[in-house]
N, C-alpha and C. Protein backbone atom coordinates (compact mmCIF):
# COMPACT_ATOMS: atom_id res chain seq x y z
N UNK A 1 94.76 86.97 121.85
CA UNK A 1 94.63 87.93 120.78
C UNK A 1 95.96 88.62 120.52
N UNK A 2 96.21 88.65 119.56
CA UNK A 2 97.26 89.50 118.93
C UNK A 2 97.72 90.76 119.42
N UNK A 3 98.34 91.66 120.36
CA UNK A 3 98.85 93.01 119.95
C UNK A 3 99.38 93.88 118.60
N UNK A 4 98.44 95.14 118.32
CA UNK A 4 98.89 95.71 117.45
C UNK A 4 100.62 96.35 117.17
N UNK A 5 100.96 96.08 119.13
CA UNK A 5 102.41 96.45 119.34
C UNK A 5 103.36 95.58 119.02
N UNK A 6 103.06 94.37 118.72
CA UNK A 6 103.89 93.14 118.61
C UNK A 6 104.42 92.43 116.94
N UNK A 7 103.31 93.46 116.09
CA UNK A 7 103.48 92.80 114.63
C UNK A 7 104.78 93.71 114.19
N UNK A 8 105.50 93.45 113.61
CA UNK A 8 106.41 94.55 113.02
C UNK A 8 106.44 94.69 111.58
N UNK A 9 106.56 96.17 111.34
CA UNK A 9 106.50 96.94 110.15
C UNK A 9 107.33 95.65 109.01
N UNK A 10 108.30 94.98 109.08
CA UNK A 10 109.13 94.62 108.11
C UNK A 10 108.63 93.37 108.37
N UNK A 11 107.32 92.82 108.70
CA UNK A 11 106.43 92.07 108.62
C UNK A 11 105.69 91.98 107.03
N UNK A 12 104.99 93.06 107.40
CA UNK A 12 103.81 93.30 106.53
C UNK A 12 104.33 94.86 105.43
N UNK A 13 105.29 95.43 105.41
CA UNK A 13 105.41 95.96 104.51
C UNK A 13 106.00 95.63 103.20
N UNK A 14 105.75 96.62 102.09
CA UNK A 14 105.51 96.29 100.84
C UNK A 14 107.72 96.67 100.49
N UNK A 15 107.83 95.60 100.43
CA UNK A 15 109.48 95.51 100.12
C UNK A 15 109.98 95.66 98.81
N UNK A 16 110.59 96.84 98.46
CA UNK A 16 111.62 97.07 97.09
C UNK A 16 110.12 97.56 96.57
N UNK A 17 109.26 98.58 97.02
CA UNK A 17 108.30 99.44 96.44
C UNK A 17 108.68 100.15 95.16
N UNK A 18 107.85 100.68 94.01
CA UNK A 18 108.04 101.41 93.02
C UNK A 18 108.39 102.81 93.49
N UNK A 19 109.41 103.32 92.81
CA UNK A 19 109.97 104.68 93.15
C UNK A 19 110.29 105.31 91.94
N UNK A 20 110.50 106.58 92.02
CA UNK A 20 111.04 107.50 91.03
C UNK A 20 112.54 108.42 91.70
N UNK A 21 113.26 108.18 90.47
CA UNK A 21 114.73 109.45 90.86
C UNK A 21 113.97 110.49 90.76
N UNK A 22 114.43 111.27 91.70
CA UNK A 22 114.51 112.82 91.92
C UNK A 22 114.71 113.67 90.55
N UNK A 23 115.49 113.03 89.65
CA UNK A 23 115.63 113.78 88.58
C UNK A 23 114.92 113.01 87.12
N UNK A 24 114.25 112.35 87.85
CA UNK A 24 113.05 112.13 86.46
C UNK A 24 112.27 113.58 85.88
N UNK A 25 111.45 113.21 84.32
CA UNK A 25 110.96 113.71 84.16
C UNK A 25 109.57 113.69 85.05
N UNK A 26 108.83 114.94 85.11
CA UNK A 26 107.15 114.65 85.95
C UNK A 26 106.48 113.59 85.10
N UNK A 27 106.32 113.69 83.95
CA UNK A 27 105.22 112.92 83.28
C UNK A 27 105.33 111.90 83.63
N UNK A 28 107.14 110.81 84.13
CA UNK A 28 107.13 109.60 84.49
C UNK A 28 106.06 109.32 85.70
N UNK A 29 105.81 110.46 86.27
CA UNK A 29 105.08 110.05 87.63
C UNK A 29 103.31 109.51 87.09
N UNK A 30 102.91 110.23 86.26
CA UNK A 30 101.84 109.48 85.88
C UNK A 30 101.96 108.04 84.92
N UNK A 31 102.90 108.22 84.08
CA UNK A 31 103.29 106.93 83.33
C UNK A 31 103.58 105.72 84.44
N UNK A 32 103.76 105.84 85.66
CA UNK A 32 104.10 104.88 86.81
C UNK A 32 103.09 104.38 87.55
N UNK A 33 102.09 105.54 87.79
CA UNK A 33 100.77 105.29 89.09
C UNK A 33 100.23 104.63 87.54
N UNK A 34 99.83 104.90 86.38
CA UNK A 34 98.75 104.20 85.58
C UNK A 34 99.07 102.83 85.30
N UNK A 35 100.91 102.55 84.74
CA UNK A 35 101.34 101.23 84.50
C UNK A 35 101.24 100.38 85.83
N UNK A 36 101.48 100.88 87.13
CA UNK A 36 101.54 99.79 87.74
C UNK A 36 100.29 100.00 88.86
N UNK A 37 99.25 100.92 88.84
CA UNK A 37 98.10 101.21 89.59
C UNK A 37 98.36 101.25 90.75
N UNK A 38 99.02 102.55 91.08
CA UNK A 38 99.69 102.72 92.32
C UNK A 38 99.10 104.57 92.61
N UNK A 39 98.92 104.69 93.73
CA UNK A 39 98.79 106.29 94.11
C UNK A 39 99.98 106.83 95.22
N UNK A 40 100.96 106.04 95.21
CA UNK A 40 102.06 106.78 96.09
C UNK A 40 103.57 106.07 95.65
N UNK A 41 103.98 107.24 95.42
CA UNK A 41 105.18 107.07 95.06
C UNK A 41 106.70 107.84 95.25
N UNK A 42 107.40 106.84 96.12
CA UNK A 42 108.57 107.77 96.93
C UNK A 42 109.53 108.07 96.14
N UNK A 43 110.14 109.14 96.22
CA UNK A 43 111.32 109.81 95.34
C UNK A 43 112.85 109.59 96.21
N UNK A 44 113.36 108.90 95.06
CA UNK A 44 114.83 108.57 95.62
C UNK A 44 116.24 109.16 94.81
N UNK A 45 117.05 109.08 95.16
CA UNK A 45 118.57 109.71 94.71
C UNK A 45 118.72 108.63 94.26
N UNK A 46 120.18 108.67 93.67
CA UNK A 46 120.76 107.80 93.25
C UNK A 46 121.18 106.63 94.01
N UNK A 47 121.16 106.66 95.33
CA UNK A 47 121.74 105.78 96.62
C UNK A 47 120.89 105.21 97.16
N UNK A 48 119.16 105.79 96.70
CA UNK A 48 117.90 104.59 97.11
C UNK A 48 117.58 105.55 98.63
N UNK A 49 118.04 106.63 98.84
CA UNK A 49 117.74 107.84 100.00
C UNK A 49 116.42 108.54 99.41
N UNK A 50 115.83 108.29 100.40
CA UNK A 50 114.00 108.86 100.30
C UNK A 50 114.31 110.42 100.34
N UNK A 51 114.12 111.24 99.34
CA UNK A 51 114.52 112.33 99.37
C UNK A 51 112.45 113.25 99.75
N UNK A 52 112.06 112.44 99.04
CA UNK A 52 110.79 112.70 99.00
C UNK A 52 109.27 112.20 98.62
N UNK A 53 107.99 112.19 98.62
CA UNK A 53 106.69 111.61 98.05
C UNK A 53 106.56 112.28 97.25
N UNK A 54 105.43 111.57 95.95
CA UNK A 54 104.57 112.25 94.85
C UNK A 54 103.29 111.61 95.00
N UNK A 55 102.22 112.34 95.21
CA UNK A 55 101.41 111.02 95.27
C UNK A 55 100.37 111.55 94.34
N UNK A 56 99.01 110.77 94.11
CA UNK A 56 98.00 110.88 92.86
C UNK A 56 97.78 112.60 93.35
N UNK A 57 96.89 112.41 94.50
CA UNK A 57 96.04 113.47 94.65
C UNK A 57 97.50 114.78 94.42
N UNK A 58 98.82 114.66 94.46
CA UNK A 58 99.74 115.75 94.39
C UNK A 58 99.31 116.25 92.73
N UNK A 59 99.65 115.09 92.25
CA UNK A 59 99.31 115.22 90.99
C UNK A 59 98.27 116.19 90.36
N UNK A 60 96.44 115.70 90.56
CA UNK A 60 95.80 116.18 90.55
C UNK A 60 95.92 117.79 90.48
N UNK A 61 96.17 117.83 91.94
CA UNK A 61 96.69 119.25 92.21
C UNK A 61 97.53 120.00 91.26
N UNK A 62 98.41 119.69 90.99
CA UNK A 62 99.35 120.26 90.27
C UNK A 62 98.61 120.32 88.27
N UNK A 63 98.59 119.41 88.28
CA UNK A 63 97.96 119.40 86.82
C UNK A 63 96.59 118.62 86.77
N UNK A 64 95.68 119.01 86.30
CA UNK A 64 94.42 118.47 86.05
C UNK A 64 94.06 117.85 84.76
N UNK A 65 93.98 116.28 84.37
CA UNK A 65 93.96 115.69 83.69
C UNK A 65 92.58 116.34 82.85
N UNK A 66 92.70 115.49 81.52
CA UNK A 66 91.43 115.52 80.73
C UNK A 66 90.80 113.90 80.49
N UNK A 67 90.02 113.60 80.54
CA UNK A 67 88.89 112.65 80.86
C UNK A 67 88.49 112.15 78.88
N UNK A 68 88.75 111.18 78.85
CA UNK A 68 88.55 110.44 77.10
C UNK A 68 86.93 110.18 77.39
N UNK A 69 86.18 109.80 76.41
CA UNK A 69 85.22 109.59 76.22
C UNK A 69 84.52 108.33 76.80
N UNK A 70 85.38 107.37 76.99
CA UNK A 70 85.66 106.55 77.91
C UNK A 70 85.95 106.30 79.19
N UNK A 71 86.15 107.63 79.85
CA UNK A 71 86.11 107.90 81.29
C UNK A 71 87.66 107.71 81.41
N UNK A 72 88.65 107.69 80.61
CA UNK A 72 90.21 107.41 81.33
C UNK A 72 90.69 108.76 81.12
N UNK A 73 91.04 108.84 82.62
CA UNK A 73 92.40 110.37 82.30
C UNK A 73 93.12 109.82 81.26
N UNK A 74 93.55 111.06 81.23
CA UNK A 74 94.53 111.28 80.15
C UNK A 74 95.74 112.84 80.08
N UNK A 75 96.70 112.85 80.39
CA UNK A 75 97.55 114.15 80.04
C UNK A 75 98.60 114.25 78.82
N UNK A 76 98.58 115.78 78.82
CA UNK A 76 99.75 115.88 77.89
C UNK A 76 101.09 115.62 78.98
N UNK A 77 102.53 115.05 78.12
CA UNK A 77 103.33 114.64 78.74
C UNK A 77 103.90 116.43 78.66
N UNK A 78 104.35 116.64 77.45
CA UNK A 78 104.93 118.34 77.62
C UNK A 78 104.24 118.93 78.75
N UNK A 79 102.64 118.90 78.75
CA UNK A 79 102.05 120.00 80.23
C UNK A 79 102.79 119.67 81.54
N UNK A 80 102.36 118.39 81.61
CA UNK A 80 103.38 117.95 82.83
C UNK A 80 104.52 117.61 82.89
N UNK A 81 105.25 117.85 81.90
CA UNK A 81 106.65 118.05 82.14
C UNK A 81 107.22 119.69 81.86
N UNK A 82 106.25 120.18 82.46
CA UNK A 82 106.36 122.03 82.63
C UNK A 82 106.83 122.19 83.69
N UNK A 83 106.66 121.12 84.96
CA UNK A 83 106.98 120.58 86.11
C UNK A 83 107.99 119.85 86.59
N UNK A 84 108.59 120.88 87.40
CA UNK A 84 109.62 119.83 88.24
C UNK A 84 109.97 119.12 89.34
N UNK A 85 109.88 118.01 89.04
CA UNK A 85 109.36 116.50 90.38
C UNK A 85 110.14 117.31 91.57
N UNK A 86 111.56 117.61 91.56
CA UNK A 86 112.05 117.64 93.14
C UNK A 86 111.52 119.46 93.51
N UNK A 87 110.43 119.90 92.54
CA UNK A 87 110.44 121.34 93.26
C UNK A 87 108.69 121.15 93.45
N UNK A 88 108.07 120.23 93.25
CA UNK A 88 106.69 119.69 93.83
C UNK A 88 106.43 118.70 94.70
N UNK A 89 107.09 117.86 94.91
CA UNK A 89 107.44 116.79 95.44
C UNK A 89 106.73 116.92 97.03
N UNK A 90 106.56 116.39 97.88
CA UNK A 90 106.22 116.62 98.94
C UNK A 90 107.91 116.20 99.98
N UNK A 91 108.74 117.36 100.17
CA UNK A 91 110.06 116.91 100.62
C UNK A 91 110.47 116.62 102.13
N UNK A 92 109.75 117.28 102.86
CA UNK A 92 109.57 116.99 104.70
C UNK A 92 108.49 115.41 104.81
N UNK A 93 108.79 114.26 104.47
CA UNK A 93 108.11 113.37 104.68
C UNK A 93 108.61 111.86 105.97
N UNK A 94 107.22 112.13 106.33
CA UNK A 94 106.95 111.05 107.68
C UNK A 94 107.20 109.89 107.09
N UNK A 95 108.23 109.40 108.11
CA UNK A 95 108.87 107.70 107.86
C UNK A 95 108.68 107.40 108.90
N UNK A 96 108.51 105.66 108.97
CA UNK A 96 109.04 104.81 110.00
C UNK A 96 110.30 103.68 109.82
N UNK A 97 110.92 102.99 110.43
CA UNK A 97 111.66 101.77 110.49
C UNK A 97 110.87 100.25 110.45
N UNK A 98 111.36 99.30 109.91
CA UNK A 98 111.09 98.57 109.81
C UNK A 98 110.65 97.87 111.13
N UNK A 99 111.49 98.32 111.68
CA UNK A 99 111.48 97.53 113.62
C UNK A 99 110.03 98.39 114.38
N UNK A 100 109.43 99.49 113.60
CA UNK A 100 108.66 100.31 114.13
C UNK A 100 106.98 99.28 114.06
N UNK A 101 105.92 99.36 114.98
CA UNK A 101 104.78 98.39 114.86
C UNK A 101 103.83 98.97 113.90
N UNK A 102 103.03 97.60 113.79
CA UNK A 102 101.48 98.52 113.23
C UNK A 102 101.17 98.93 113.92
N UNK A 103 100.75 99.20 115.31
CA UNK A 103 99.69 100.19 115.95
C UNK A 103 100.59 101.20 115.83
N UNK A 104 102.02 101.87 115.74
CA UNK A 104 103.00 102.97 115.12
C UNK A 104 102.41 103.33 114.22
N UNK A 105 101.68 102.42 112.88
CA UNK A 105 101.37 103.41 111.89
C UNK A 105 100.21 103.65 111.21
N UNK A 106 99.35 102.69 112.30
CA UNK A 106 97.96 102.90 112.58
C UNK A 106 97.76 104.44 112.86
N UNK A 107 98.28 104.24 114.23
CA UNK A 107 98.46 105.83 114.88
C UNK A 107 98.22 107.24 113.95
N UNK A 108 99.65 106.80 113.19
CA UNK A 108 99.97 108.05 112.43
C UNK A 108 99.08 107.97 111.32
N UNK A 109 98.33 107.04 110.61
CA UNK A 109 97.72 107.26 109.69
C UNK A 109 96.54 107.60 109.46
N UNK A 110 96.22 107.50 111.10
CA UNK A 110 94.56 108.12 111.84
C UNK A 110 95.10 109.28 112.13
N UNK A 111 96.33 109.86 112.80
CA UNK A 111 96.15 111.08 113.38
C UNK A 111 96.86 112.22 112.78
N UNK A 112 97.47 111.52 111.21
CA UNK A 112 97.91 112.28 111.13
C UNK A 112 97.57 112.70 109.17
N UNK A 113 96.51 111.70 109.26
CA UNK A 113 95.61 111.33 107.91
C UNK A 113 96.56 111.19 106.67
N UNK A 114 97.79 110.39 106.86
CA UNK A 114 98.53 109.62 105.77
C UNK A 114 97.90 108.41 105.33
N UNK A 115 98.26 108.52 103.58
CA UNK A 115 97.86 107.44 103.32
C UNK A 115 98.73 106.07 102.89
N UNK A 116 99.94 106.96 102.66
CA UNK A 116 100.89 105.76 102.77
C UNK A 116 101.99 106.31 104.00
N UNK A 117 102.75 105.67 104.15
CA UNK A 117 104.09 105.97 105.10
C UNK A 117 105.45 105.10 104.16
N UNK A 118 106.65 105.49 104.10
CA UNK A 118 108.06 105.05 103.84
C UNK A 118 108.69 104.76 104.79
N UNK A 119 108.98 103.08 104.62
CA UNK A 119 109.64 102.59 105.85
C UNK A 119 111.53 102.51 105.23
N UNK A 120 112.18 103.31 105.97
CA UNK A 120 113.28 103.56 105.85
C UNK A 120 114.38 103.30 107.00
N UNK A 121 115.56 102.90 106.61
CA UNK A 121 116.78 102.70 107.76
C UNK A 121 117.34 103.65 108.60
N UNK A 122 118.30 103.79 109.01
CA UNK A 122 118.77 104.86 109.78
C UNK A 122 119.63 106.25 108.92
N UNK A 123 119.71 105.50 107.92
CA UNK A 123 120.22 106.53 107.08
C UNK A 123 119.27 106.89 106.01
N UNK A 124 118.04 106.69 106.22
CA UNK A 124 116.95 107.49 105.16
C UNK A 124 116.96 106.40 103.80
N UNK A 125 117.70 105.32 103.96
CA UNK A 125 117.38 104.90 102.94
C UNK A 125 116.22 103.56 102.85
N UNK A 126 115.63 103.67 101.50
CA UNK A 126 114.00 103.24 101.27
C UNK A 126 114.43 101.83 101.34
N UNK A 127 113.48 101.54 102.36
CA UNK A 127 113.56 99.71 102.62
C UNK A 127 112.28 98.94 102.12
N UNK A 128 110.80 99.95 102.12
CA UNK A 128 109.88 99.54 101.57
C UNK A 128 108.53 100.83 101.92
N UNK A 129 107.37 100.47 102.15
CA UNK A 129 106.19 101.39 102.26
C UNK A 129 105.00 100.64 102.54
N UNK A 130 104.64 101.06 103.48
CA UNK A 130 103.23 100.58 103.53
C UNK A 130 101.78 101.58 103.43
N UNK A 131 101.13 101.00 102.48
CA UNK A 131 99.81 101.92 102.64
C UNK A 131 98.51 101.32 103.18
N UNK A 132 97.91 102.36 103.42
CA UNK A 132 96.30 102.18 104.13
C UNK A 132 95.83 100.70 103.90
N UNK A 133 95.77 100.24 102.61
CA UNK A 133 95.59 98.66 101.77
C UNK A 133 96.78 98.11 102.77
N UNK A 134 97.33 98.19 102.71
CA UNK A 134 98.54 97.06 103.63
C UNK A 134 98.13 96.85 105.10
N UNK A 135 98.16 98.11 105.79
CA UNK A 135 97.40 98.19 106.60
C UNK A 135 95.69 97.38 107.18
N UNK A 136 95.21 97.73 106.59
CA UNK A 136 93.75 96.53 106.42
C UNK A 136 94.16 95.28 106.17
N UNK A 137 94.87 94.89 105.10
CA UNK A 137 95.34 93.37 104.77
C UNK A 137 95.91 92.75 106.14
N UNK A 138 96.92 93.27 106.59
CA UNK A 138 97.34 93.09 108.26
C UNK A 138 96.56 92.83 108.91
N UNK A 139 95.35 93.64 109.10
CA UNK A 139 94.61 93.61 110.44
C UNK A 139 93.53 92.06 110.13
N UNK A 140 93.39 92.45 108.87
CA UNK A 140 92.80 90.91 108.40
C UNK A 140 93.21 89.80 108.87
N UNK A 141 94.43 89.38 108.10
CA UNK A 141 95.51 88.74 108.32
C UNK A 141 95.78 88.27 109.65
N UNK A 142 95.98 89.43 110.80
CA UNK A 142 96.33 88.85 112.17
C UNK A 142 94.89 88.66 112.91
N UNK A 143 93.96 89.46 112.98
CA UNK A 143 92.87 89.64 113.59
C UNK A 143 91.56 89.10 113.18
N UNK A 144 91.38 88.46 112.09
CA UNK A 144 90.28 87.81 111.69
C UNK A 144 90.33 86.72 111.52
C-alpha cells in the first residue's frame, strides 16, 4: 500500500494555477472564479510572489451578490470595485513546497480547515496549488 508520506506535492499539484496581481481591480476576482469556475485564487506581484488569497466565500463576505431570475449571481462591477483586493485579501497565508507530502496537506487541511493551500519555493514564489478536489483525486488515484 502506498504511504501518504511518500507521494509528493509537485506530484499531484495543480501547476501554473489561475492568479490575480495584487493590483487588479476587485471585480476581476469574480470575473475569474465565474470564467474559469474556480473558488480560490492566489494573489501575486509582479515576480509571480504569493503576496496573498481571495477566495469565493472572501468574496461573499465582502460583497453579497444579487441572484437573476435564473438562479445566477450576479454583481455590480463599480460595487465591487469600491474594494481593494490587496486591503481584503487574506495576506498571512499557509503554504507548502512542492517537496512537501500529501499526508502534509491532508494534515493541514483537516486541522486547520483549508480549502486550498499554495505550493510555493523558497522564495514565496507560486509554483502551483492544490485544493480539497486535488486532494480526493490523489487519494483516488493512489489508493483505489
Amino acid at each position: 500500500m502506498v504511504n501518504t508520506h511518500r507521494i509528493l506535492l509537485k506530484n499531484i499539484m495543480i501547476k501554473d494555477p489561475r492568479t490575480i496581481d495584487i493590483d487588479e481591480s476587485f471585480s476581476k476576482v469574480w470575473e475569474i472564479f465565474k470564467e474559469y469556475d474556480i473558488r480560490h485564487l492566489p494573489v501575486i506581484d509582479n515576480n509571480k510572489i504569493l503576496r496573498g488569497i481571495i477566495t469565493q466565500r472572501d468574496l461573499f463576505r465582502i460583497a453579497s451578490p444579487r441572484i437573476t431570475l435564473e438562479g445566477e449571481l450576479i454583481y455590480n462591477k463599480l460595487d465591487l470595485d469600491r474594494h481593494i483586493l490587496k486591503y481584503v485579501m487574506t495576506k498571512e497565508v499557509f503554504s507548502l513546497s512542492a517537496d512537501d507530502t500529501l499526508g502534509s496537506i491532508i494534515k493541514a487541511m483537516i486541522y486547520k480547515k483549508y480549502g486550498c493551500i499554495p505550493i510555493v519555493d523558497n522564495n514565496k514564489f507560486l509554483v502551483g496549488i492544490i485544493t480539497q478536489i486535488d486532494v480526493f483525486r490523489a487519494i483516488v488515484e493512489y489508493f483505489a
